[in-house]
Protein backbone atom coordinates (compact mmCIF):
# COMPACT_ATOMS: atom_id res chain seq x y z
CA UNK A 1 -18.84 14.59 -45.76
CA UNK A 2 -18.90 13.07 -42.40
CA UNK A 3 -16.43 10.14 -43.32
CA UNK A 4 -14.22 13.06 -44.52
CA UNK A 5 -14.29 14.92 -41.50
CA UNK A 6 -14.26 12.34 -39.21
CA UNK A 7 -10.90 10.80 -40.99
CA UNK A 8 -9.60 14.54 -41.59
CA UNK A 9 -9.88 14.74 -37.30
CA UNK A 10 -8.34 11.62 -37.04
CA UNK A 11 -5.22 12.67 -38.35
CA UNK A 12 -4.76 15.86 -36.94
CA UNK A 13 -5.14 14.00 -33.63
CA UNK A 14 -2.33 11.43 -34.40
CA UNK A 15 0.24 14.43 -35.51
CA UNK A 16 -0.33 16.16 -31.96
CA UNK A 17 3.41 14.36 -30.61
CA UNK A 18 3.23 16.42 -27.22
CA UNK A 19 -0.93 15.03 -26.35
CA UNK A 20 0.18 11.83 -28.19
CA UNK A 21 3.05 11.31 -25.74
CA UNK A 22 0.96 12.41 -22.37
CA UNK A 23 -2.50 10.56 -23.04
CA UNK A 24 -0.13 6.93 -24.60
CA UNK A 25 3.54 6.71 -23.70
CA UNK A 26 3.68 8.38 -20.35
CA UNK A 27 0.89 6.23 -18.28
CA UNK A 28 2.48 3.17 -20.13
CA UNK A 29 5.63 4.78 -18.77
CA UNK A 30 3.87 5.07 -15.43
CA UNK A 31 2.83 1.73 -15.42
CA UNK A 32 6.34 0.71 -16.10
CA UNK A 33 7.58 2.58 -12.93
CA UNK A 34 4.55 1.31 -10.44
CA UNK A 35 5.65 -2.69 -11.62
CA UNK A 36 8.97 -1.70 -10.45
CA UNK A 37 8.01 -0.34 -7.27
CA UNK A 38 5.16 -2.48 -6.66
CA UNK A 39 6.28 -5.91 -8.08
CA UNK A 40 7.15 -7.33 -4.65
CA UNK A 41 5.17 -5.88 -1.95
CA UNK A 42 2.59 -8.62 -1.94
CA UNK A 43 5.46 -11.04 -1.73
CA UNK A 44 6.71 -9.12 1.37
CA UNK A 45 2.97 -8.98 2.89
CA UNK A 46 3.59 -12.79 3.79
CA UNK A 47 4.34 -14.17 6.91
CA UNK A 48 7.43 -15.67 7.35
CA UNK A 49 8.49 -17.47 10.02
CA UNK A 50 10.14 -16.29 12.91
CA UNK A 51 13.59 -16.55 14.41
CA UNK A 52 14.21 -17.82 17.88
CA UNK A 53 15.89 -19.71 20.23
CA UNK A 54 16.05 -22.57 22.49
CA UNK A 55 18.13 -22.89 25.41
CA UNK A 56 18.72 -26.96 25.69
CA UNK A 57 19.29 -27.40 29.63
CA UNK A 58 18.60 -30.23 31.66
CA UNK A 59 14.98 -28.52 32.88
CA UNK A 60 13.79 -28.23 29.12
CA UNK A 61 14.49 -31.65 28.14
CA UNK A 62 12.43 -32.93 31.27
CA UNK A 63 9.53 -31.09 29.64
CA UNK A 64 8.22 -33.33 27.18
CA UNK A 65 5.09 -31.33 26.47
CA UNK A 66 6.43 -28.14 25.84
CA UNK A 67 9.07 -30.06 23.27
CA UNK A 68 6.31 -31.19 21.54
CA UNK A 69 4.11 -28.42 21.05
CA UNK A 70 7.43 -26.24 19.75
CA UNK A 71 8.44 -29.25 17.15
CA UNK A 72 4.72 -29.48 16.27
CA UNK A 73 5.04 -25.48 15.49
CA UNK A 74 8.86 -25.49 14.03
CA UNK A 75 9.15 -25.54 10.41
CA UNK A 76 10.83 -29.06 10.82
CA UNK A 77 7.72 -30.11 11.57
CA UNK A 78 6.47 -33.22 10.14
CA UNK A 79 2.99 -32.41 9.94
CA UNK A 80 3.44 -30.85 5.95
CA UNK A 81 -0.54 -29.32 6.54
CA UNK A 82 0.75 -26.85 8.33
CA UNK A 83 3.37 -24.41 8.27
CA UNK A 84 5.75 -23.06 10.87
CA UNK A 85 5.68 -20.72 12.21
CA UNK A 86 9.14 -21.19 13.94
CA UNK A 87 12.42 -21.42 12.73
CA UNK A 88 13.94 -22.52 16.12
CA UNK A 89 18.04 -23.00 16.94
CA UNK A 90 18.98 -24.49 20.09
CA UNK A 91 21.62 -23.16 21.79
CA UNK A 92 23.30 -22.60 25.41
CA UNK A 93 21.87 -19.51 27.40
CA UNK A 94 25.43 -17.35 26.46
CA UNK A 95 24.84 -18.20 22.52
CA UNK A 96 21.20 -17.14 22.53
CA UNK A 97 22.69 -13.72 24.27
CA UNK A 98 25.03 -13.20 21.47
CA UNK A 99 22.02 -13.95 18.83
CA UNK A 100 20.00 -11.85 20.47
CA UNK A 101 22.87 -8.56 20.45
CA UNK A 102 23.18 -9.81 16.57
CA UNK A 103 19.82 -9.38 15.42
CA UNK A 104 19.71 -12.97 14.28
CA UNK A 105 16.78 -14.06 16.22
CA UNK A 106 13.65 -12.40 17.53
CA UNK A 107 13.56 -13.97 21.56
CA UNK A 108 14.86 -17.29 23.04
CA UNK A 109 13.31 -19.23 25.39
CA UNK A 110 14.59 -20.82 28.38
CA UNK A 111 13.51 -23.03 31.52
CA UNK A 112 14.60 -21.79 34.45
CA UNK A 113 12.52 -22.85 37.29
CA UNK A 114 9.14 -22.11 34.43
CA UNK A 115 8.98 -20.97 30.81
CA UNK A 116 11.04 -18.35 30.55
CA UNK A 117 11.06 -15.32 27.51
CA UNK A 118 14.05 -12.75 26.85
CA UNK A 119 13.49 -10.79 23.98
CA UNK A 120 15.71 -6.86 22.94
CA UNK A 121 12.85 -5.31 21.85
CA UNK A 122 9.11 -5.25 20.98
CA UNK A 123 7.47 -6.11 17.77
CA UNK A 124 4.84 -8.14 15.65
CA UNK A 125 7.20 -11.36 16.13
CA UNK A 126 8.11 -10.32 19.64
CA UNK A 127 4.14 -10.47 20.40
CA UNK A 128 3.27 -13.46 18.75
CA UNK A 129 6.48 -14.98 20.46
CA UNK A 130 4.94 -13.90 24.31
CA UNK A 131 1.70 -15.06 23.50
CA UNK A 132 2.56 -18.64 22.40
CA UNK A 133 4.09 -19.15 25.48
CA UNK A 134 1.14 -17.46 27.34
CA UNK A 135 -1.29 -19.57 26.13
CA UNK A 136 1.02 -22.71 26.84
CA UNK A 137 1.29 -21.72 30.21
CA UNK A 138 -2.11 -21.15 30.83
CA UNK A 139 -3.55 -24.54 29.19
CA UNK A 140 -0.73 -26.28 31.55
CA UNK A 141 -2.05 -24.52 34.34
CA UNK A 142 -5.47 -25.69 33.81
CA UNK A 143 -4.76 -29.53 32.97
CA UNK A 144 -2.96 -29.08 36.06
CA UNK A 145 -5.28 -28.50 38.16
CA UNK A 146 -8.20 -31.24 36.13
CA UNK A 147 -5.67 -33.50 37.27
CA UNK A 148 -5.73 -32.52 40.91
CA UNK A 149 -9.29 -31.98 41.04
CA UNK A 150 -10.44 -35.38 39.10
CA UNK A 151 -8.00 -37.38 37.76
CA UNK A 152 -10.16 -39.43 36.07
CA UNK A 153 -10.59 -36.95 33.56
CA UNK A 154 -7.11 -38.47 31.92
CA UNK A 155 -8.41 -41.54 30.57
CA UNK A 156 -11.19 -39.79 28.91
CA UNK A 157 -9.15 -38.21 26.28
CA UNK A 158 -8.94 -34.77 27.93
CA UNK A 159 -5.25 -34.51 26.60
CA UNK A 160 -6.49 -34.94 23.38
CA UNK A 161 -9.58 -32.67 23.51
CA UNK A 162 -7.24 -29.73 25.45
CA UNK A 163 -4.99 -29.77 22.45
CA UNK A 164 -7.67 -28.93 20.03
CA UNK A 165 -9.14 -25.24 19.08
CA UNK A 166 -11.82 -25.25 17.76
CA UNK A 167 -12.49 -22.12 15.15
CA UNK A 168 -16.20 -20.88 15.54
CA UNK A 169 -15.56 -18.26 12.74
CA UNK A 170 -15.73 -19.35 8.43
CA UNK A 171 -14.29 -16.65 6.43
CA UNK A 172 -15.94 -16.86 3.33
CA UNK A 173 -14.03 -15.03 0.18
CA UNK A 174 -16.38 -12.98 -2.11
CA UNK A 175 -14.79 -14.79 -5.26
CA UNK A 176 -12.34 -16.76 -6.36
CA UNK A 177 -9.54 -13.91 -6.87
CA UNK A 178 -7.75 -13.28 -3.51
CA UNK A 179 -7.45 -9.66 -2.34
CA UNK A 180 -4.56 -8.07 -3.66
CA UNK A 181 -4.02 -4.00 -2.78
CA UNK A 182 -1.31 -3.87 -5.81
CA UNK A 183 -4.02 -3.87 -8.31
CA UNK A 184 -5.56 -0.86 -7.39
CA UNK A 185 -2.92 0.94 -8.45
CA UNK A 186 -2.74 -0.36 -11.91
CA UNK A 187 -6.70 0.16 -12.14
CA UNK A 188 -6.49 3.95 -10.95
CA UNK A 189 -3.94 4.12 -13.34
CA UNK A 190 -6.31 2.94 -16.13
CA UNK A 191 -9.01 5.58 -14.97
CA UNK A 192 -6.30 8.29 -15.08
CA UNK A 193 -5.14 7.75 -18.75
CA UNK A 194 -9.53 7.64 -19.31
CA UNK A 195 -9.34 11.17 -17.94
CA UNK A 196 -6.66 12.08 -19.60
CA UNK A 197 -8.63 11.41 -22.90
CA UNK A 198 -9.61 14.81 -21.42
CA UNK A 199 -6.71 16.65 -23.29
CA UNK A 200 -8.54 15.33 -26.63
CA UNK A 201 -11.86 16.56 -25.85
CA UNK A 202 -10.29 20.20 -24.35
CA UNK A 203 -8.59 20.28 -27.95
CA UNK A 204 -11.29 19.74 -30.22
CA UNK A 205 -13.82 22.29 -28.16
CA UNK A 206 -10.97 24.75 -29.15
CA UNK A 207 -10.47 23.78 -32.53
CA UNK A 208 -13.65 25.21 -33.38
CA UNK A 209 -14.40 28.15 -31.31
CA UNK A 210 -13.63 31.16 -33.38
CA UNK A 211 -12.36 33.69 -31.04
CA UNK A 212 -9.05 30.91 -30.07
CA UNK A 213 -8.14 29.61 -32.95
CA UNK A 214 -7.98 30.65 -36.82
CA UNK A 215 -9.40 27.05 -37.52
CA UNK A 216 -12.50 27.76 -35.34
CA UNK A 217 -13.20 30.62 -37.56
CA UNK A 218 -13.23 28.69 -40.89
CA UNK A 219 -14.71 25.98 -39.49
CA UNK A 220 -17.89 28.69 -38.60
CA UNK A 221 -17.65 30.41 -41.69
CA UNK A 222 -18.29 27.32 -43.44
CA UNK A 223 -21.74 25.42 -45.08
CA UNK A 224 -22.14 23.16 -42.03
CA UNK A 225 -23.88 23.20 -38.67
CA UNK A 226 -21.00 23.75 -36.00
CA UNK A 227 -22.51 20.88 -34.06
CA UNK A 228 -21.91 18.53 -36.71
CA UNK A 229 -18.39 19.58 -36.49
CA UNK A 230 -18.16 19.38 -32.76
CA UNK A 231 -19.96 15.47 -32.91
CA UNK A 232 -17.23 14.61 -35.67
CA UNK A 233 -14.24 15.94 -33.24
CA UNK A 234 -15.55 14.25 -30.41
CA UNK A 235 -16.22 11.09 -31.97
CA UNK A 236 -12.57 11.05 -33.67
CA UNK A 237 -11.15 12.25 -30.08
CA UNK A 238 -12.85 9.05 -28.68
CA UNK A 239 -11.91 6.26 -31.38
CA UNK A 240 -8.23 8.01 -30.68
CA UNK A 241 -8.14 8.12 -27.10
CA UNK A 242 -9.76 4.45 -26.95
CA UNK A 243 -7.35 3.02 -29.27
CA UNK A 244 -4.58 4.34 -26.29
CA UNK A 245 -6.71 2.91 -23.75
CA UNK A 246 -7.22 -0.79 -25.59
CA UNK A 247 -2.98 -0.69 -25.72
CA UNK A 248 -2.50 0.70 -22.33
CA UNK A 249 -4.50 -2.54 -21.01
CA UNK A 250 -2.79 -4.75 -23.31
CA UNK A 251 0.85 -3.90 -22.01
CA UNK A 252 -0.24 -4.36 -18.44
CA UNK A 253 -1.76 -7.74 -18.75
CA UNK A 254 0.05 -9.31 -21.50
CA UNK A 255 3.59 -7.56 -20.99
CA UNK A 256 3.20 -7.01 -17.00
CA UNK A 257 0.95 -9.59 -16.04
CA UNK A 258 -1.10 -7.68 -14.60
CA UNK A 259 -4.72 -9.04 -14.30
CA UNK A 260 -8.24 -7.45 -14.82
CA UNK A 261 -10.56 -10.19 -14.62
CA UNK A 262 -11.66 -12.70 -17.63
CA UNK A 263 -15.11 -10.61 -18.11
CA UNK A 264 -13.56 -9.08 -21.28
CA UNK A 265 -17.02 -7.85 -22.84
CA UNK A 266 -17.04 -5.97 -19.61
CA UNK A 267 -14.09 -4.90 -19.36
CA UNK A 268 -14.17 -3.66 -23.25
CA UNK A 269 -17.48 -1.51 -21.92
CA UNK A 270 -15.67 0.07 -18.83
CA UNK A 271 -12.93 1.18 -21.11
CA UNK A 272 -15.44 2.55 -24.01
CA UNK A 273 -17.42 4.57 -20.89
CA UNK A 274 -14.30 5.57 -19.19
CA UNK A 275 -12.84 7.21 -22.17
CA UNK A 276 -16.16 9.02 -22.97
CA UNK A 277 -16.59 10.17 -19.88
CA UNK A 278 -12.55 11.60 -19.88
CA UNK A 279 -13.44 13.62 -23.75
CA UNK A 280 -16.47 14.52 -22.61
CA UNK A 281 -15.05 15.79 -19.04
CA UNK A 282 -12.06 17.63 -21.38
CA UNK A 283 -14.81 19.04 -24.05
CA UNK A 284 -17.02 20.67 -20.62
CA UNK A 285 -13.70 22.12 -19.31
CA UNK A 286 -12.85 23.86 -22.80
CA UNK A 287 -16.54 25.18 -23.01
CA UNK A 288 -16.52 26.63 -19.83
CA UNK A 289 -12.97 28.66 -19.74
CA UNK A 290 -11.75 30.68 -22.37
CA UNK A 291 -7.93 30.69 -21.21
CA UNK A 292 -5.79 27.74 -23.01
CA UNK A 293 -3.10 27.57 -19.91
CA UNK A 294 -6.36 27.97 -17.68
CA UNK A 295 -8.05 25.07 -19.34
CA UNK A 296 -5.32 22.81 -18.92
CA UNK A 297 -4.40 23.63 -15.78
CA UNK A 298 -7.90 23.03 -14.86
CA UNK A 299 -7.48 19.61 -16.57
CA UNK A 300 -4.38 17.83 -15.21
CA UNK A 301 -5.53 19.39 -11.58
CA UNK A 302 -8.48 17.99 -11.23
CA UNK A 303 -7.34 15.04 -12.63
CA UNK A 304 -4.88 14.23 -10.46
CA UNK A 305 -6.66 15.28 -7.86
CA UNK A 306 -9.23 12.40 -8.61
CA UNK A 307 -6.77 9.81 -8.87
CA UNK A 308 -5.29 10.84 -5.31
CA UNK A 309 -8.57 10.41 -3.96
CA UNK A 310 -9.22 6.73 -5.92
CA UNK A 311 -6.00 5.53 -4.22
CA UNK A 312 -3.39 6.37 -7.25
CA UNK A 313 -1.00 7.42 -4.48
CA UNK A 314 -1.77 6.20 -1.15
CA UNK A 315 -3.72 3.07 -1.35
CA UNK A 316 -5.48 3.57 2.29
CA UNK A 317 -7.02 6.80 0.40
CA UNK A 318 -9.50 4.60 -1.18
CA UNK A 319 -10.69 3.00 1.92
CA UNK A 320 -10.52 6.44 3.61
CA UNK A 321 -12.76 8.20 1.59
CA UNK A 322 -15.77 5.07 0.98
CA UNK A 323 -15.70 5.08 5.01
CA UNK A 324 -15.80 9.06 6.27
CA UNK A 325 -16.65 10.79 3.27
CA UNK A 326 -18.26 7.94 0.57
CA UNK A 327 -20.43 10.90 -1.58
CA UNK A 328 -17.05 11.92 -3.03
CA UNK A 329 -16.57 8.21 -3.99
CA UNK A 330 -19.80 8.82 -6.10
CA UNK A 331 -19.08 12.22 -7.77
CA UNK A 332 -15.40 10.84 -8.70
CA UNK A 333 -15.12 9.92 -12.19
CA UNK A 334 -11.74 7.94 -11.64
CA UNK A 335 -12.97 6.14 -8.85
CA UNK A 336 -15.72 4.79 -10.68
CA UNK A 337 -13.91 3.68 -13.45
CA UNK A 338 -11.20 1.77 -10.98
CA UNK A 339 -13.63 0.21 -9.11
CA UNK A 340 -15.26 -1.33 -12.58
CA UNK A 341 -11.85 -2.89 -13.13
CA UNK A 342 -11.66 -4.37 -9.54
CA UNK A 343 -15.69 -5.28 -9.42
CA UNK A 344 -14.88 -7.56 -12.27
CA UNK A 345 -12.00 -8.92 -10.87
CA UNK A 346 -12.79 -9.54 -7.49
CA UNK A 347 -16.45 -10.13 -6.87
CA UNK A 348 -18.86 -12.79 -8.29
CA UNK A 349 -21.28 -10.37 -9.18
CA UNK A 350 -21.82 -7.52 -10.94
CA UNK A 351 -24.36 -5.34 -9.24
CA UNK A 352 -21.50 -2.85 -7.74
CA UNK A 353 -20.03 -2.76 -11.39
CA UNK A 354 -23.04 -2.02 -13.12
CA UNK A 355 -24.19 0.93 -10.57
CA UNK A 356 -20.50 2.87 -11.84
CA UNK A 357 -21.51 1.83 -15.42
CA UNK A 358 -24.82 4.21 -14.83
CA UNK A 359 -23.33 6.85 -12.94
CA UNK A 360 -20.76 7.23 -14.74
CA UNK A 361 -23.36 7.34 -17.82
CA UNK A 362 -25.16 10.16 -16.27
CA UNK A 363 -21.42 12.09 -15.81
CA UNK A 364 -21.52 11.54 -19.50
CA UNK A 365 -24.78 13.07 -20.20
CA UNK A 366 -24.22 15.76 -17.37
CA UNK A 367 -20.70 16.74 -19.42
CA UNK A 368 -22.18 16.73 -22.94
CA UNK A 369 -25.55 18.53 -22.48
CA UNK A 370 -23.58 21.64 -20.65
CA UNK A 371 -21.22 21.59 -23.19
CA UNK A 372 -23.98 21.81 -25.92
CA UNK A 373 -26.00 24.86 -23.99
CA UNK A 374 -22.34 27.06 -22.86
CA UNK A 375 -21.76 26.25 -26.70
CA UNK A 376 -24.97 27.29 -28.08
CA UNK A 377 -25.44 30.31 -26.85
CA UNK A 378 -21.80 31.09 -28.39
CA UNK A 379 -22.40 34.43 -30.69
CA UNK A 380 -19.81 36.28 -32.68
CA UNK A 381 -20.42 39.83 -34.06
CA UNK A 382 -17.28 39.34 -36.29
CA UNK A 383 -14.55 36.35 -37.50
């Protein structure tokens, strides 16, 4: 009898086109979209290096230093360890005017009785620009005046030793993936369609309630405990809704390349809790309201809702809410499940991962026990 049911559920859930289309083919569709939009923002993250000129007069070719310190920073550099940060044009004083009006450099620089700057407007490259040649002046300035004060100093390797910075900081990655933003979005994406697994559970709470559907009245007219029923919806709602899920995450890393980490056991478990947590989450909502438009308005809003404030939209959201406000973090079923997808692929361990594996457990038993007592207590004086 269960088998029967259970297969009987199964495909009334795969006829449903309109739930098939929203909780499968739209966040694939959605996924399609954010690859599009997102597919090169990393790439434009990356420095590149900046535009400027040179002005080659008589009083810059006297300065030897300075010459070398900008071909030691040019990306004509010979040193291949490091990259430029320069891409430098000499010119005369009139051309680097013109450049300048064009937009086809960020500054020039020219000597003129000193190390001169002229630059249109400010900016990131404009900065970096003015403090290069800041620091150049001021570490001239101060072998300067070692030389005046002890010239000895010069044959004991101070040029050398001036030249040299020495970084008292390690940064020290967390793992082996770098940090990537894009991600995130793909991962809140995954915890959406998990919610969304929502629509399933709201259905099958319906299906049987006898004052919304004629179905709910058989079903409670019939030789079988309605909880039996309701464990045989859910359970086909979840195999259903899973299946989605398990396809969803195979077009994003197979088809968009999208990756989630190599931990598949664990990432198998975060989509098997996510998706319970979304039916269960759906079947509470249908317990709770009686209105069908109600119920699913109550659905997709909240929903959504959760996803805005995982990062689905604005990625600083994320970061927004775990600094000023991190007990919503905690109650938000979509955050948890996106940050299981990112635990596993960025940090070594799995501490974080397995704290949104529990909560997200209790969310589970928090859903399904208040779905069993509103349900219970569910009496009819006629069908």
């Amino acid at each position: 009898m269960f088998l029967h049911n259970y297969i009987y559920r199964l495909k009334c859930i795969v006829r449903d086109r309109e739930l098939m289309f929203w909780t499968l083919f739209f966040p694939i569709i959605l996924a399609t979209f954010f690859n599009l939009a997102y597919a090169n923002l990393s790439e434009a993250e990356k420095f590149a290096p900046i535009n400027i000129a040179v002005v080659d007069n008589k009083e810059y070719q006297k300065n030897a230093p300075f010459q070398r310190v900008l071909k030691s920073l040019s990306t004509t550099s010979d040193d291949k360890d490091e990259e430029g940060i320069f891409n430098i044009r000499y010119t005369t004083k009139e051309e680097g005017d013109k450049l300048l009006n064009d937009k086809e450099i960020e500054g020039y620089i020219y000597c003129d009785n000193g190390i001169k700057l002229v630059i249109k407007e400010s900016g990131l490259n404009q900065t970096i620009l003015k403090n290069f040649i800041d620091e150049f002046k001021q570490t001239s300035s101060t072998v300067e005046t070692i030389m005046e004060h002890n010239p000895e100093s010069m044959h004991s390797g101070l040029l050398d030793r001036i030249g040299h910075r020495t970084n008292f900081l390690k940064e020290v990655a967390p793992s082996k993936s770098s940090p990537d933003t894009v991600v995130n979005y793909f991962y809140t994406l995954i915890a959406m369609a998990c919610m969304y697994g929502g629509f399933w559970g709201l259905k099958e709470v319906t299906a049987i309630q006898p004052n919304l559907s004629p179905q709910g009245a058989r079903i409670n007219v019939a030789p079988i405990h309605r909880f039996k029923v309701v464990i045989v919806c859910i359970l086909a709602a979840i195999s259903v809704q899973l299946f989605e899920i398990i396809l969803l995450l195979a077009y994003l890393t197979l088809v968009l390349k999208i990756s989630v980490g190599n931990q598949i056991g664990y990432i198998i478990l975060t989509c098997i809790v996510g998706t319970i947590t979304g039916v269960t989450y759906g079947a509470f909502i249908s317990s709770i309201i009686k209105e069908e438009g109600l119920k699913i308005g109550a659905l997709i809003g909240s929903s959504m809702t959760m996803s805005f404030l995982a990062g689905m939209m604005y990625d600083k959201m994320k970061y927004i809410i775990s600094t000023r406000a991190p007990i919503l973090g905690y109650v938000n079923p979509v955050n948890l499940i996106t940050d299981c997808f990112y635990s596993l692929y960025y940090y070594d361990t799995n501490s974080r991962f397995f704290t949104n594996i529990v909560i997200l457990c209790v969310f589970i038993a928090i859903f399904s026990l208040c779905t069993y007592l509103v349900l219970r207590r569910q009496r009819y004086a006629s069908l």
